[in-house]
Structures are given as C-alpha cells and as structure tokens.
Protein backbone atom coordinates (compact mmCIF):
# COMPACT_ATOMS: atom_id res chain seq x y z
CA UNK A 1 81.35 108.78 151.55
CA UNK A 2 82.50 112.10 152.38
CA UNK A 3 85.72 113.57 151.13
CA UNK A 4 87.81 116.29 151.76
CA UNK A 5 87.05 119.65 150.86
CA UNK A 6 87.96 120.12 146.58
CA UNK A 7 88.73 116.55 146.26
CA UNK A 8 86.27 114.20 143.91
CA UNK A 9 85.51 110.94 144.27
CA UNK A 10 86.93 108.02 141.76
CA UNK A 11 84.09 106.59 138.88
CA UNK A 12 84.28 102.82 139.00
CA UNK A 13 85.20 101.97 135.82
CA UNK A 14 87.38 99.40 134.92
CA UNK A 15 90.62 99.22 132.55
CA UNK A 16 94.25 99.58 132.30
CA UNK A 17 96.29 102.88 134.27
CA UNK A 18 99.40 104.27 132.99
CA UNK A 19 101.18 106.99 134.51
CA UNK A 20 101.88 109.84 132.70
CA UNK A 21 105.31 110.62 131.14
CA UNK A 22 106.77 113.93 129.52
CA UNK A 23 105.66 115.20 126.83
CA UNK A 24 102.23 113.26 126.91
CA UNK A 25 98.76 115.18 126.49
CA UNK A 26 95.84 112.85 126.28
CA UNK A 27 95.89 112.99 122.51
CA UNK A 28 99.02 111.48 122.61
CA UNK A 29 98.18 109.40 125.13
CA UNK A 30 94.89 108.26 122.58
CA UNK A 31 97.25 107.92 119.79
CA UNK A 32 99.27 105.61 121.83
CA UNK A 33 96.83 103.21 123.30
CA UNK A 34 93.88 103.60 121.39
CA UNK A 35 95.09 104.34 117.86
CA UNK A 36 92.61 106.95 117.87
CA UNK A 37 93.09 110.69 118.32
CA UNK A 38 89.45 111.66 119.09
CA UNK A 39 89.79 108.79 122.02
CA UNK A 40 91.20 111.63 124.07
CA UNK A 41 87.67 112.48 125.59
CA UNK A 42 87.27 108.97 126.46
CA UNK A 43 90.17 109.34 128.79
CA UNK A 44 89.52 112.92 130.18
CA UNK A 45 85.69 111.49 131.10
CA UNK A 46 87.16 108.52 132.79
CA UNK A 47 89.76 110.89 135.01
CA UNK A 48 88.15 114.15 134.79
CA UNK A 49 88.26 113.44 139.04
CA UNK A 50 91.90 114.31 138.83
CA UNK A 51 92.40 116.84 135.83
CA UNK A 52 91.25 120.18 135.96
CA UNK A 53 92.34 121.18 132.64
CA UNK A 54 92.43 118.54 129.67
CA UNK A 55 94.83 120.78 127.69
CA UNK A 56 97.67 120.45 130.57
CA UNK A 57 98.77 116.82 131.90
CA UNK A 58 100.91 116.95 135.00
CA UNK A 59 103.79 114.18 134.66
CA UNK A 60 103.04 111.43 136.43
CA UNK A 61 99.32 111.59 136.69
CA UNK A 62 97.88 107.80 137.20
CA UNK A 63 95.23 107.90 134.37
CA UNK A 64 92.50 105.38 134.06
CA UNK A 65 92.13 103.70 130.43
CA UNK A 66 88.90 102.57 130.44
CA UNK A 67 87.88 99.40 128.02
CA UNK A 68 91.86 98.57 128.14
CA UNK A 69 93.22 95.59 130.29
C-alpha cells in the first residue's frame, strides 16, 4: 500500500489505545499503565509511526499500548 508523501504506515500490533492528555510524556504514560518507567520504549516502538520526537507528546495523540487489552 502506498501512502502519502511523509506519512508511515501503522505496525499491526495488538493492545489497548489511550489518547493522550496534558501533561503526559510516555514515561508517565509507562508509569501509569505499565508500572514501569523504562516501559516508555515499549510504547515509542509501538507508535514511533506517529511521533517524531519521544521527548515531546502532542495532547491527544491516539497511542497504541501494546500487550495491554
């Protein structure tokens, strides 16, 4: 499948999506879900697709938890 120029294409992995909310960064995020801190890379290689910089979360960004239903 072919997709627009600078857009990626989705990994099909399964598990839960939250949206993000303000004030979250994915260690918080890790923290919150996973009770894990270093679980932040889990998420950022699961939505990389959509963040271009792990260190800055845009509110309201649908991320992917994987391993979470």
């Amino acid at each position: 499948m072919r997709l627009p120029f600078g857009k990626k294409e989705a990994p099909a992995l399964k598990g839960k999506t939250i949206k993000s909310m303000p004030g979250d960064t994915l260690r918080t995020i890790a923290i919150r879900e996973y009770g894990d801190e270093s679980k932040w890379e889990v998420i950022y290689d699961a939505n990389k697709w959509r963040i271009d910089d792990p260190s800055y979360l845009n509110v309201g960004t649908d991320l992917l938890l994987p391993g979470k239903e």
